[in-house]
Protein backbone atom coordinates (compact mmCIF):
# COMPACT_ATOMS: atom_id res chain seq x y z
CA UNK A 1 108.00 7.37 -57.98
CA UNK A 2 105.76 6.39 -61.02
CA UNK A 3 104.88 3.34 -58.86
CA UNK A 4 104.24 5.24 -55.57
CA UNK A 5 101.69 6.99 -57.89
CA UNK A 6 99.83 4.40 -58.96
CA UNK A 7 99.44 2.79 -56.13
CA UNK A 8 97.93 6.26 -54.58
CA UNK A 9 95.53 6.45 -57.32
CA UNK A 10 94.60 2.90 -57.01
CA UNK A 11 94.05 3.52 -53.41
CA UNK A 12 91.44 6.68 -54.26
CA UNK A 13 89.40 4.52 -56.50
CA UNK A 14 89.12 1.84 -54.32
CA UNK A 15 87.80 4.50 -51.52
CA UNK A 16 85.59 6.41 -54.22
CA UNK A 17 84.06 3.14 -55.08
CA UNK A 18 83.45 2.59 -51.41
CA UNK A 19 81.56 5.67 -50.99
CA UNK A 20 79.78 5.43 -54.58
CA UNK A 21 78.16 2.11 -53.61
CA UNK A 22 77.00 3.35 -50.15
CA UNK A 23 74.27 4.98 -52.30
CA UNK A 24 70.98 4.06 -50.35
CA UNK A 25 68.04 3.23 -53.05
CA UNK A 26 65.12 5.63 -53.30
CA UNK A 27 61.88 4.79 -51.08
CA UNK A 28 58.80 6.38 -51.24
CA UNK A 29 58.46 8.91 -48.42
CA UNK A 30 55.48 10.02 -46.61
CA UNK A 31 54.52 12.61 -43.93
CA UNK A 32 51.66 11.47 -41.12
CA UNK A 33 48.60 13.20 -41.07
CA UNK A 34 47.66 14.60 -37.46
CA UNK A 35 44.66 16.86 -38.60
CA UNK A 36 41.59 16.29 -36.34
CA UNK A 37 38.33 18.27 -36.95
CA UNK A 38 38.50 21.34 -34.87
CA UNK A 39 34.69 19.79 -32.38
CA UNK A 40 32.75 17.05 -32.40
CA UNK A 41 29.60 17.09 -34.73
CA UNK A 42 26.94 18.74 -32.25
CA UNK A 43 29.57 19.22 -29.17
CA UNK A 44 30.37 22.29 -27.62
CA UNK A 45 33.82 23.71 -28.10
CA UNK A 46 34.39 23.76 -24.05
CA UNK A 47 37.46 22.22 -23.38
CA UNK A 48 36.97 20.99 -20.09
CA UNK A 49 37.52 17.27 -20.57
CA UNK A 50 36.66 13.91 -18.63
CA UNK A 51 39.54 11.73 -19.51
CA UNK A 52 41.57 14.12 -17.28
CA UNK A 53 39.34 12.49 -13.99
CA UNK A 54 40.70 10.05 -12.16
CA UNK A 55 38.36 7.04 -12.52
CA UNK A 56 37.83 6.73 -8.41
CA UNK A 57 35.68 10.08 -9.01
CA UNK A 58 34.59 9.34 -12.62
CA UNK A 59 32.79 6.00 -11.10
CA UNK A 60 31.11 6.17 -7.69
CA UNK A 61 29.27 2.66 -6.84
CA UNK A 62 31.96 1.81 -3.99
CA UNK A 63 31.71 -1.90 -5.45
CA UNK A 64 32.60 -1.10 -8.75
CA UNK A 65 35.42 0.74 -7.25
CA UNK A 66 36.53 -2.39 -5.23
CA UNK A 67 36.58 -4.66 -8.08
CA UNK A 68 38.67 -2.34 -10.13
CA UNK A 69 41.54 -1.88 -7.75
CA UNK A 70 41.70 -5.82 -7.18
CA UNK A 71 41.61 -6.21 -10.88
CA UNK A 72 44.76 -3.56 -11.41
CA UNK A 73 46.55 -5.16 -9.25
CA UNK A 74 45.73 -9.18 -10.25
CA UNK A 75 44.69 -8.65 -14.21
CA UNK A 76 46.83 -11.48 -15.81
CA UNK A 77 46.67 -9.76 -19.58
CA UNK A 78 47.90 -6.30 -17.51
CA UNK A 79 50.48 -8.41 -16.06
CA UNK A 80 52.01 -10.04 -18.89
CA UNK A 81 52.34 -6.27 -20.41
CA UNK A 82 54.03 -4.86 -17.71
CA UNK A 83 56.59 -7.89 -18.67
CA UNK A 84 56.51 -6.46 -22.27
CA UNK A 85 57.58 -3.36 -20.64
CA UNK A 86 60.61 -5.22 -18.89
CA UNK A 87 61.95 -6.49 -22.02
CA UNK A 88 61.73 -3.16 -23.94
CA UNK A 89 63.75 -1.64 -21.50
CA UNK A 90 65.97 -4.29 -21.49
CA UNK A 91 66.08 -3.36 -24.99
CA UNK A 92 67.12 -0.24 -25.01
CA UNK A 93 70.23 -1.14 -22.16
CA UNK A 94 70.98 -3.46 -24.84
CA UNK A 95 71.48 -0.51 -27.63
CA UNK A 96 73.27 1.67 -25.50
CA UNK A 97 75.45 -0.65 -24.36
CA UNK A 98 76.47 -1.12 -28.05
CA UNK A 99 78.15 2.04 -29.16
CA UNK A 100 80.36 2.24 -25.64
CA UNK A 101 83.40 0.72 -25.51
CA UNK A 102 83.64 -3.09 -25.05
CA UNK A 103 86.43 -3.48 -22.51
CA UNK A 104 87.27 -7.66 -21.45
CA UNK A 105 89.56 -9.96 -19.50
CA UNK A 106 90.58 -13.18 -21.09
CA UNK A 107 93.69 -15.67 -19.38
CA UNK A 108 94.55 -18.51 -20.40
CA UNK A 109 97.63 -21.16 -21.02
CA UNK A 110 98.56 -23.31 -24.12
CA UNK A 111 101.03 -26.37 -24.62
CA UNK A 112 102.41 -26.23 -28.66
CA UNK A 113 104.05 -28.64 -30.64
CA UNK A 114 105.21 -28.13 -34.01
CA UNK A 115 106.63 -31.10 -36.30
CA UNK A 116 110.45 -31.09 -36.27
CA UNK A 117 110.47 -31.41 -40.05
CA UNK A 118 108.39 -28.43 -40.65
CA UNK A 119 109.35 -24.19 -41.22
CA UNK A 120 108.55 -23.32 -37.45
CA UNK A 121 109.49 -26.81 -35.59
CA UNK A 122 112.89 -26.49 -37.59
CA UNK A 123 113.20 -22.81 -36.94
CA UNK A 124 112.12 -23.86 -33.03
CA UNK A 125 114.78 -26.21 -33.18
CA UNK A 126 117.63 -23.91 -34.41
CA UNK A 127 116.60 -20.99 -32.04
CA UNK A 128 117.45 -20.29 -28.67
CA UNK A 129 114.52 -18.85 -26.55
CA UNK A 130 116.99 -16.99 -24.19
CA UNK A 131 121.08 -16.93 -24.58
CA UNK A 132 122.29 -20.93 -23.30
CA UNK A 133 118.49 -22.04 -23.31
CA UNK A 134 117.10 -23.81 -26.32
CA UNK A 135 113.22 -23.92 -27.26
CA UNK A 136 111.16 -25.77 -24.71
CA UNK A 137 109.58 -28.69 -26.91
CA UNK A 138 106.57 -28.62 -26.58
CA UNK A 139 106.27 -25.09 -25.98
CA UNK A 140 104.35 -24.20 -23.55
CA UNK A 141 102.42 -20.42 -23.18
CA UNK A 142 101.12 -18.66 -20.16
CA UNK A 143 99.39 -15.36 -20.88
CA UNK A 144 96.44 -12.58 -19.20
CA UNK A 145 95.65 -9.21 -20.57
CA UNK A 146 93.00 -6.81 -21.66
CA UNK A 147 90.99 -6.41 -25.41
CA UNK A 148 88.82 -3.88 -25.95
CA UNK A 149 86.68 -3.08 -29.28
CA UNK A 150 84.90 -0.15 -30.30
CA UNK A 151 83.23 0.64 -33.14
CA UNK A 152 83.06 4.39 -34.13
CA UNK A 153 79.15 5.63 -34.30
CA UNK A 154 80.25 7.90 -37.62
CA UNK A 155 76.48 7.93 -39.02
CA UNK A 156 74.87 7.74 -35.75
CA UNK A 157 73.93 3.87 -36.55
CA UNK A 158 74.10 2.96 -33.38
CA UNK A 159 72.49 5.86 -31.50
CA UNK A 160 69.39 5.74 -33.75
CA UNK A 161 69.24 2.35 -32.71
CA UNK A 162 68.78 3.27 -29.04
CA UNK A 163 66.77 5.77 -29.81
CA UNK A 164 64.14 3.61 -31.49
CA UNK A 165 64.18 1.22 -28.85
CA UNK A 166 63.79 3.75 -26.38
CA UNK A 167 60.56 4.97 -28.32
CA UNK A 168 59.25 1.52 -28.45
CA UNK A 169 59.88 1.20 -24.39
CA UNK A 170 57.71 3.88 -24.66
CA UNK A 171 55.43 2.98 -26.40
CA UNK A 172 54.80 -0.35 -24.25
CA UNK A 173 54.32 1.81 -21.35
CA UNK A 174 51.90 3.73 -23.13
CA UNK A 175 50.25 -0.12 -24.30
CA UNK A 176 50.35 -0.36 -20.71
CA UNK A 177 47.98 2.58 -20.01
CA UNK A 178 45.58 1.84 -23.07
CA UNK A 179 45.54 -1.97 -21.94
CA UNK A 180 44.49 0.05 -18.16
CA UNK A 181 41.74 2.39 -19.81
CA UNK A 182 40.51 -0.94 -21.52
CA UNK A 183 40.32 -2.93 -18.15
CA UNK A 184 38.73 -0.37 -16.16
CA UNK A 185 35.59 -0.13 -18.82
CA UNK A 186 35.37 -3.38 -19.03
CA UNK A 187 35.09 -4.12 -15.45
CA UNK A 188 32.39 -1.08 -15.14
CA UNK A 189 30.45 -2.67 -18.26
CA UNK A 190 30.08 -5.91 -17.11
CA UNK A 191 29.48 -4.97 -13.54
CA UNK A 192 26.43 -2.81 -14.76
CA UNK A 193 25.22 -5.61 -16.94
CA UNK A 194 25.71 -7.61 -13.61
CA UNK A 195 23.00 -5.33 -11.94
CA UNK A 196 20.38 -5.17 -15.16
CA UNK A 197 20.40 -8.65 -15.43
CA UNK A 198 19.51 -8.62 -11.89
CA UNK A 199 16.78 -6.48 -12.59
CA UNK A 200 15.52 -8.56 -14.99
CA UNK A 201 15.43 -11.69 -13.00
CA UNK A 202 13.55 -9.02 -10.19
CA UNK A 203 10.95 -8.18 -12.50
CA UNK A 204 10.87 -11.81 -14.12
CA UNK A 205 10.04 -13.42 -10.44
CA UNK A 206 7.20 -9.87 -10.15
CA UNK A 207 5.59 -11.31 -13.46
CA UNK A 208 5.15 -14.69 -12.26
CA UNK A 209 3.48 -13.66 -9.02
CA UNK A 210 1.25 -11.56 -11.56
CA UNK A 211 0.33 -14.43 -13.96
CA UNK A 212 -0.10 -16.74 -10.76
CA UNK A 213 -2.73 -14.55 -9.38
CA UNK A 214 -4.08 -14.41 -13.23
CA UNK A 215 -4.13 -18.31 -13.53
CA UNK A 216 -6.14 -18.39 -10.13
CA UNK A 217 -8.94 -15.98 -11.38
CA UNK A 218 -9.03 -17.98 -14.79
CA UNK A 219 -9.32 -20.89 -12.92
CA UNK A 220 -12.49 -19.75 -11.18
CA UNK A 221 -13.49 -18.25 -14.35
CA UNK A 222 -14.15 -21.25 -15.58
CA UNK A 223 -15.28 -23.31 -12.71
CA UNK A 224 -18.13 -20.33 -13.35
CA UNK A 225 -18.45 -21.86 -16.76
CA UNK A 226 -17.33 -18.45 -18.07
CA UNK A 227 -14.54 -19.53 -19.87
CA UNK A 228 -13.11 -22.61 -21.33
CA UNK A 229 -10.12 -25.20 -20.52
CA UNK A 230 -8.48 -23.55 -23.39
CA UNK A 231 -7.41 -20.52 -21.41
CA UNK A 232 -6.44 -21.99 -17.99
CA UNK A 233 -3.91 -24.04 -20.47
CA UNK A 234 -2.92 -20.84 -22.29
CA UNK A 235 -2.39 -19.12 -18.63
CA UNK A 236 -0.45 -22.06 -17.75
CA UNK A 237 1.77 -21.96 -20.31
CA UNK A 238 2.51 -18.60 -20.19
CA UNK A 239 3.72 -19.15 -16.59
CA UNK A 240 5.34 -21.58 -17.68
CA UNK A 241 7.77 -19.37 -20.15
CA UNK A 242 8.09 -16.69 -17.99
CA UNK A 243 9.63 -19.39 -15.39
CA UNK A 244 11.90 -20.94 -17.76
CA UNK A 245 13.06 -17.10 -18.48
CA UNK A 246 14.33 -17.00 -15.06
CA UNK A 247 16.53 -20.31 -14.84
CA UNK A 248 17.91 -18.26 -18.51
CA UNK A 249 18.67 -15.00 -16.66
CA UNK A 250 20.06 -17.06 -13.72
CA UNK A 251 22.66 -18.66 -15.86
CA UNK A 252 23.71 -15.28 -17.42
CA UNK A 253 24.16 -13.75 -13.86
CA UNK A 254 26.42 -16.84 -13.24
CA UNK A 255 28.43 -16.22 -16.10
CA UNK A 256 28.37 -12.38 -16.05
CA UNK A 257 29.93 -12.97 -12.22
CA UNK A 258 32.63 -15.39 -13.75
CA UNK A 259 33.54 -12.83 -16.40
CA UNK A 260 34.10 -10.42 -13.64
CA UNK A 261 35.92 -12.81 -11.75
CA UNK A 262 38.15 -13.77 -14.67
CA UNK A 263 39.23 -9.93 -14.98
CA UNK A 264 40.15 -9.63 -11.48
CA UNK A 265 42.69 -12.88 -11.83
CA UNK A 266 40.64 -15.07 -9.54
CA UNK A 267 38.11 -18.10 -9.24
CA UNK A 268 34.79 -17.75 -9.41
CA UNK A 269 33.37 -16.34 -6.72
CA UNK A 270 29.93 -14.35 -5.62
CA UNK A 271 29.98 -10.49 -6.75
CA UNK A 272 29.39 -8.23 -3.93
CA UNK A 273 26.75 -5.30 -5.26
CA UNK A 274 23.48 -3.37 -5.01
CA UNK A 275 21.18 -3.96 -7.67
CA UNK A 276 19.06 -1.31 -6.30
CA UNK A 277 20.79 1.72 -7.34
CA UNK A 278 20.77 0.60 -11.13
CA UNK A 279 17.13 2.01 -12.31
CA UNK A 280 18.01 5.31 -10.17
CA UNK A 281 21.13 5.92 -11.43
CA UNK A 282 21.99 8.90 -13.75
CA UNK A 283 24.88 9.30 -15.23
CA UNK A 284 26.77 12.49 -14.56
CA UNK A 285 27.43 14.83 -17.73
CA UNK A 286 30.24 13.86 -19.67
CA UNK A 287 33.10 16.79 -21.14
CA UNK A 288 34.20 15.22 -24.30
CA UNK A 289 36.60 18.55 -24.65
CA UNK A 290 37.90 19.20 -28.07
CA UNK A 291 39.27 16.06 -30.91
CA UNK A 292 42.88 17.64 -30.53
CA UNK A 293 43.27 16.27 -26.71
CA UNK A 294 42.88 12.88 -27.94
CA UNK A 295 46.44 13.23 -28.81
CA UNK A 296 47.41 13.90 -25.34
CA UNK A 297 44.94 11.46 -23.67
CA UNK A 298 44.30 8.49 -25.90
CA UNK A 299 47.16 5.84 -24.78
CA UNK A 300 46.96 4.07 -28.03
CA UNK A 301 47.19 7.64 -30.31
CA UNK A 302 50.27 8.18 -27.91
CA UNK A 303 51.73 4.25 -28.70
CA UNK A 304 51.38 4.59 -32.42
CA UNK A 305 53.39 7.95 -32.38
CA UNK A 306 55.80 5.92 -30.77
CA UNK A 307 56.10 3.14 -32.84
CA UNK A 308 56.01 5.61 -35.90
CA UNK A 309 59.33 7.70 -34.45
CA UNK A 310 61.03 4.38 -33.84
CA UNK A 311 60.30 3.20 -37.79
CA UNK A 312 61.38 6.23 -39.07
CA UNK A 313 64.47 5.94 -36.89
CA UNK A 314 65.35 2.41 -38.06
CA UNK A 315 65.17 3.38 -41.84
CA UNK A 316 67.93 6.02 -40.50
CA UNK A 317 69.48 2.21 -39.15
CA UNK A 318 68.92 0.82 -42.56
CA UNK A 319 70.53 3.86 -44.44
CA UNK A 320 73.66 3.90 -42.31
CA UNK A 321 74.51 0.59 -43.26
CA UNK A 322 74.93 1.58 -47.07
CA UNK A 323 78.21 3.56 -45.16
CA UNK A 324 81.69 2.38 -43.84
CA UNK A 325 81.83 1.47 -40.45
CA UNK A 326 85.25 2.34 -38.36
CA UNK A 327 86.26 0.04 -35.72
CA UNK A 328 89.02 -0.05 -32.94
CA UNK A 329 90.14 -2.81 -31.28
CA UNK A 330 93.35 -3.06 -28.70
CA UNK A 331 94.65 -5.42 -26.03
CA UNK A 332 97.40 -4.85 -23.41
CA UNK A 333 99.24 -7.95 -20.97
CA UNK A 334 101.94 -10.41 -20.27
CA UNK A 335 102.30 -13.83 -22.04
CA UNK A 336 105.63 -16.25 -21.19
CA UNK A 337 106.54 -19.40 -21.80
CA UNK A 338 107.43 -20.07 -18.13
CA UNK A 339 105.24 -18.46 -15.55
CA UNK A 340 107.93 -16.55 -13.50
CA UNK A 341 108.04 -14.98 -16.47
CA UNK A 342 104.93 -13.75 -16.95
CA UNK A 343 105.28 -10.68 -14.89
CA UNK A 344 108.61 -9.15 -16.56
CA UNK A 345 108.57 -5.86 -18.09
CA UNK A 346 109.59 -5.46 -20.97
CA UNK A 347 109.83 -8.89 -22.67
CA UNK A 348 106.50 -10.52 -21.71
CA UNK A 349 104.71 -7.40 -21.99
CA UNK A 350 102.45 -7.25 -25.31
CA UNK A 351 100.13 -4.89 -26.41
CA UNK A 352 98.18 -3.99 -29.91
CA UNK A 353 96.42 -1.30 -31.82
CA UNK A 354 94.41 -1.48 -34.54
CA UNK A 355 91.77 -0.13 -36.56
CA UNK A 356 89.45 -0.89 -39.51
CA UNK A 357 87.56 0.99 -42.38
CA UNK A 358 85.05 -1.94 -43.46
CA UNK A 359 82.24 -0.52 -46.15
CA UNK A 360 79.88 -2.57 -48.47
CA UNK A 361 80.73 -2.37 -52.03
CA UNK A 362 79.42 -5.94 -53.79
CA UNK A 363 76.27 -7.54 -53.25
CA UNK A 364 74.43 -5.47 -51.35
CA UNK A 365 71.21 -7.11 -51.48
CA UNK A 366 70.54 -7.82 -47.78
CA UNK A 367 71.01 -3.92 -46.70
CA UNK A 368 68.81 -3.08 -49.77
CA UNK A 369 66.43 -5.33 -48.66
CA UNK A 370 66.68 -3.83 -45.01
CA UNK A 371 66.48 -0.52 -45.76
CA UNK A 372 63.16 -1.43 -47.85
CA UNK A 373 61.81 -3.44 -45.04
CA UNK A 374 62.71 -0.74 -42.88
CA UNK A 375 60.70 1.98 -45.10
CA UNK A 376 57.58 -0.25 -45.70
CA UNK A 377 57.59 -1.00 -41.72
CA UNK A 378 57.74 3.08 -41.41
CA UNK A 379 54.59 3.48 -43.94
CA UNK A 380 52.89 0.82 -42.01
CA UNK A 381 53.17 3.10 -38.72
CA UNK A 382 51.85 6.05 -40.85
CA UNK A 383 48.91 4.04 -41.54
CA UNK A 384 48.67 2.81 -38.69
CA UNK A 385 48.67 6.13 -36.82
CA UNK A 386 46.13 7.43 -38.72
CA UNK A 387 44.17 4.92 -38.31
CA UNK A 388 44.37 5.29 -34.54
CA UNK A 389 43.70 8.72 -34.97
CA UNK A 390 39.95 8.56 -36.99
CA UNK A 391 39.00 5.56 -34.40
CA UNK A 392 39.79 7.81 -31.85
CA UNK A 393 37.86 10.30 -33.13
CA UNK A 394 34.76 7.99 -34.44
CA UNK A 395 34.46 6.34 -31.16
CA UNK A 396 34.07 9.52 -28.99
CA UNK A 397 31.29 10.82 -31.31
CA UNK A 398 29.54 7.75 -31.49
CA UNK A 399 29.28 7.89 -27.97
CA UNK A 400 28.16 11.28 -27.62
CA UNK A 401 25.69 10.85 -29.94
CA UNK A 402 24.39 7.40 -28.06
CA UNK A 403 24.29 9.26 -24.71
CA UNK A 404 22.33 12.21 -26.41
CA UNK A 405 19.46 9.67 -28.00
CA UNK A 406 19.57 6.49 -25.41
CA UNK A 407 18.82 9.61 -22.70
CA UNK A 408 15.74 10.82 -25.08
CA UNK A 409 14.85 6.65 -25.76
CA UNK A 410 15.12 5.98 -22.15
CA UNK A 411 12.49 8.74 -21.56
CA UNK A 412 9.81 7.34 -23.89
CA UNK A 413 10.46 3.56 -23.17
CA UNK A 414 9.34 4.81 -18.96
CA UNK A 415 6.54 6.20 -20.09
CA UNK A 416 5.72 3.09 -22.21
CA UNK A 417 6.44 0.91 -19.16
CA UNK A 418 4.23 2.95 -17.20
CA UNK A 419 1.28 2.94 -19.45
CA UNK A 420 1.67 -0.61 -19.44
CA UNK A 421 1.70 -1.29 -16.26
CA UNK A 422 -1.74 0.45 -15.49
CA UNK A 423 -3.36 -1.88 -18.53
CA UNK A 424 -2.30 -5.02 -16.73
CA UNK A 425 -4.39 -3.86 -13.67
CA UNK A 426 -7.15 -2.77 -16.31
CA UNK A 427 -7.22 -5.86 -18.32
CA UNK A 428 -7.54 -7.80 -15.44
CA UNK A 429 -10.28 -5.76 -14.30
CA UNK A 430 -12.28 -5.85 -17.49
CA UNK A 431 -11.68 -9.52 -17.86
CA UNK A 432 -12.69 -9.77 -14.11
CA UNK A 433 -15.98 -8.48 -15.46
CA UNK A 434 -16.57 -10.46 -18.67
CA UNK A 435 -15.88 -6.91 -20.25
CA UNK A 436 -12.53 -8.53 -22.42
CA UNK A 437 -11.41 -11.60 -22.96
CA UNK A 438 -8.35 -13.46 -21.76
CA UNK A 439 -6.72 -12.98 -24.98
CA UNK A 440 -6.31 -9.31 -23.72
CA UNK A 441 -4.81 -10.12 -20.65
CA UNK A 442 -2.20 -12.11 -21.71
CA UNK A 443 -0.97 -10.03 -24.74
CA UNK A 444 -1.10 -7.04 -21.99
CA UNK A 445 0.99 -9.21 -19.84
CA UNK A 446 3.66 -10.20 -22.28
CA UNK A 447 3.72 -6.78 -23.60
CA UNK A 448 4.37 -5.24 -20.56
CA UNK A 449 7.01 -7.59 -19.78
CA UNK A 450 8.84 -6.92 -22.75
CA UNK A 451 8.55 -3.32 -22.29
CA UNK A 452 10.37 -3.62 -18.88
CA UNK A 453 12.93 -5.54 -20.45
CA UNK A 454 13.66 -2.96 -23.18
CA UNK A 455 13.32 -0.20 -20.32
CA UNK A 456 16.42 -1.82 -18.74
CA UNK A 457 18.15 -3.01 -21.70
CA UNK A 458 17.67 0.94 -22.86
CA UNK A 459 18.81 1.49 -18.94
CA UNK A 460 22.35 -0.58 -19.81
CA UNK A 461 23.27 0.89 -23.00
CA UNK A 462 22.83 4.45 -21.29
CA UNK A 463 25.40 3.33 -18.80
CA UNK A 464 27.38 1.69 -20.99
CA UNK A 465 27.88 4.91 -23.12
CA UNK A 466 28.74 6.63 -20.13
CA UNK A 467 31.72 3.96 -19.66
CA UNK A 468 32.22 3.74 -23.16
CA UNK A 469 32.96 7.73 -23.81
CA UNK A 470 35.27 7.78 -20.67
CA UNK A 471 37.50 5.28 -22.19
CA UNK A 472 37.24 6.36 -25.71
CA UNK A 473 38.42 9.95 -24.36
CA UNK A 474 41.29 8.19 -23.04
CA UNK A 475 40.37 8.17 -19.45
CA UNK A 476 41.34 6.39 -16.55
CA UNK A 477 45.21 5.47 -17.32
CA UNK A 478 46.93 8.55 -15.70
């Protein structure tokens, strides 16, 4: 009785030890910060919001359009993350397949010979298998049945596990979307930088038509001994430039084309558009809408919630492992020596039952070092989330503020480009008449030029913010 004692005492340590070193250690533990400022610096508080347009009526140059929908369908970079998405939900099957029961078939046949001068060849010897028939030698076995395993999901180990895998699917799908709102504004970007450095090249080929006629009327200037050698060469020269600006512009078109080409997954090939409608285009107003949608409409805001549920369920992962884990495993089936055997009931029928309490109590070090790994990977997700979030925020009002003064800039910069373009006809004029020197004329000429390149450089970054605020709202994806 004393000894039936002990050994139930003994027994209650053992399991109190058990449970006293599934103690997880202590992590530092921190709450994400999803506080946005309530408008955008200078913004209305309408919340009427432009991510929420589908970007067929958001952009309206049928071109653009075209090269969009070829490159959604052929992108190579959008491919290979609708892959990523395959494999995350392979994933999660994977994790949910784990806590069901694992249920196999297994058949198979053996030949066994045991030493005659050893325990179980001796005790083969010596034993009949059935009354009047001695022990085959060697012994042969025929046998088919089924196993199964399961192991108990007491601490919701396994669940969390599929639950953080099924947050990371999502999270790829919402990669997927911020990988679309990134494709679509780049397409639209470079397209529009397509048709401004068409303009320039346009207004280039104008300027050398301009400084021809110049070099002509120089050129009789000083066959009238009214000026010198000096300026036909300066004339010439400038010509010159403004003709080795083209072949410039003409390999940036080229390579603007190819970049196009490259995000629609094909070879190089000529970009249908209509360079005309670049100087006349105005961009529509834009509805930023208040910070707090970017939570709803900003893919990436939406992937790094993801990723940050699934961290914080894997330190759950982590933390269960510090536990015991309970495990059943059974099998059921016939096994003979002689196959017309196999099939009798009850004597080649077998069948087990069995289960295990397994926890960690010694040398722990590789869940500790999990569960840290698991807690750091959660703070990184924190981090990174709010990280996402002030981008998010940063990008839209940087945008809004660029439309507001590129639309006041572009303003000034016509005006500029007008005045300029009346002095070229005035210079020439007075120069015509000995009235200024051709000094003037070519300063008025290369200013003016410069002007109209700033005009539609100022012209590009206006569309460009137009683009750039769509995307940065978090539009085109849905």
């Amino acid at each position: 009785m004393k000894n039936n004692k002990k050994i139930k005492y003994a027994g209650l340590s053992c399991i109190l030890l058990c449970f006293l070193g599934c103690k997880a250690p202590s992590v530092i533990e921190r709450t994400e910060n999803k506080t946005v400022p309530e408008v955008y610096a200078n913004a209305s508080q309408d919340t009427v919001n432009s991510a929420k347009i589908q970007w067929q009526n958001y952009f309206t140059d049928e071109n653009l359009k075209n090269l969009i929908e070829i490159a959604l369908k052929n992108n190579q970079e959008l491919n290979i993350t609708l892959q990523e998405i395959e494999i995350a939900r392979s994933e999660v099957r994977a994790r949910k397949g784990e806590y069901l029961p694992f249920l196999g078939f297994n058949a198979g046949a053996s030949l066994d010979k045991s030493g005659r001068y050893t325990s179980a060849g001796s005790g083969e010897a010596t034993t009949e298998i059935m009354p009047g028939k001695e022990t085959p030698d060697p012994l042969p076995n025929y046998g088919f049945g089924l196993s199964a395993s399961w192991e108990i999901d007491i601490w919701n180990k396994l669940h969390n596990a599929k639950k953080a895998a099924l947050n990371r699917y999502l999270g790829s799908v919402e990669g997927k979307n911020f990988v679309v709102t990134n494709l679509i504004a780049e397409v639209a970007n470079s397209y529009y930088e397509l048709l401004a450095l068409d303009n320039q090249l346009a207004i280039v080929k104008q300027n050398i038509d301009i400084q021809s006629n110049a070099l002509k009327v120089v050129k009789i200037q000083k066959e009238a001994a009214r000026v010198n050698e000096l300026a036909v060469r300066r004339f010439e020269a400038q010509i010159l430039n403004t003709q080795s600006l083209q072949f410039d512009i003409q390999q940036e078109i080229y390579q603007m084309e190819n970049k196009i080409n490259f995000l629609l997954g094909r070879f190089p090939q000529s970009i249908v558009r209509n360079a005309d409608i670049f100087n006349t285009m105005i961009p529509p107003l834009v509805h930023a809408g208040v910070p707090s949608q970017l939570l709803e409409n900003r893919p990436d805001i939406k992937k790094a919630e993801m990723d940050l549920l699934a961290a914080k369920l894997d330190i759950k992962v982590a933390k269960a492992k510090f536990y015991p884990s309970l495990g059943i495993s059974a099998g059921i089936g016939y096994e003979a020596f002689n196959t017309k055997y196999l099939l009798t009931s009850p004597e080649s029928l077998f069948y087990s039952l069995a289960g295990d309490l397994v926890a960690p109590l010694i040398n722990r070090n590789a869940i500790k070092a999990s569960y840290i790994s698991a807690n750091a990977k959660q703070m990184q997700a924190i981090y990174n989330y709010e990280k996402t979030l002030v981008n998010a925020y940063i990008e839209v009002a940087n945008q809004l503020s660029k439309i507001k003064n590129i639309s006041q800039s572009y303003d000034l910069k016509s005006k500029q480009v007008q005045a300029l373009n009346e002095s070229i006809q005035i210079s020439n004029n007075l120069f015509s008449s000995a009235r200024a020197d051709y000094m003037e004329v070519l300063l008025t000429q290369k200013d003016a030029l410069e002007s109209k390149f700033e005009l539609i450089e100022t012209k590009k970054q206006q569309i460009n913010a137009f683009v750039s605020v769509y995307k940065a709202l978090g539009g085109g994806w849905n």
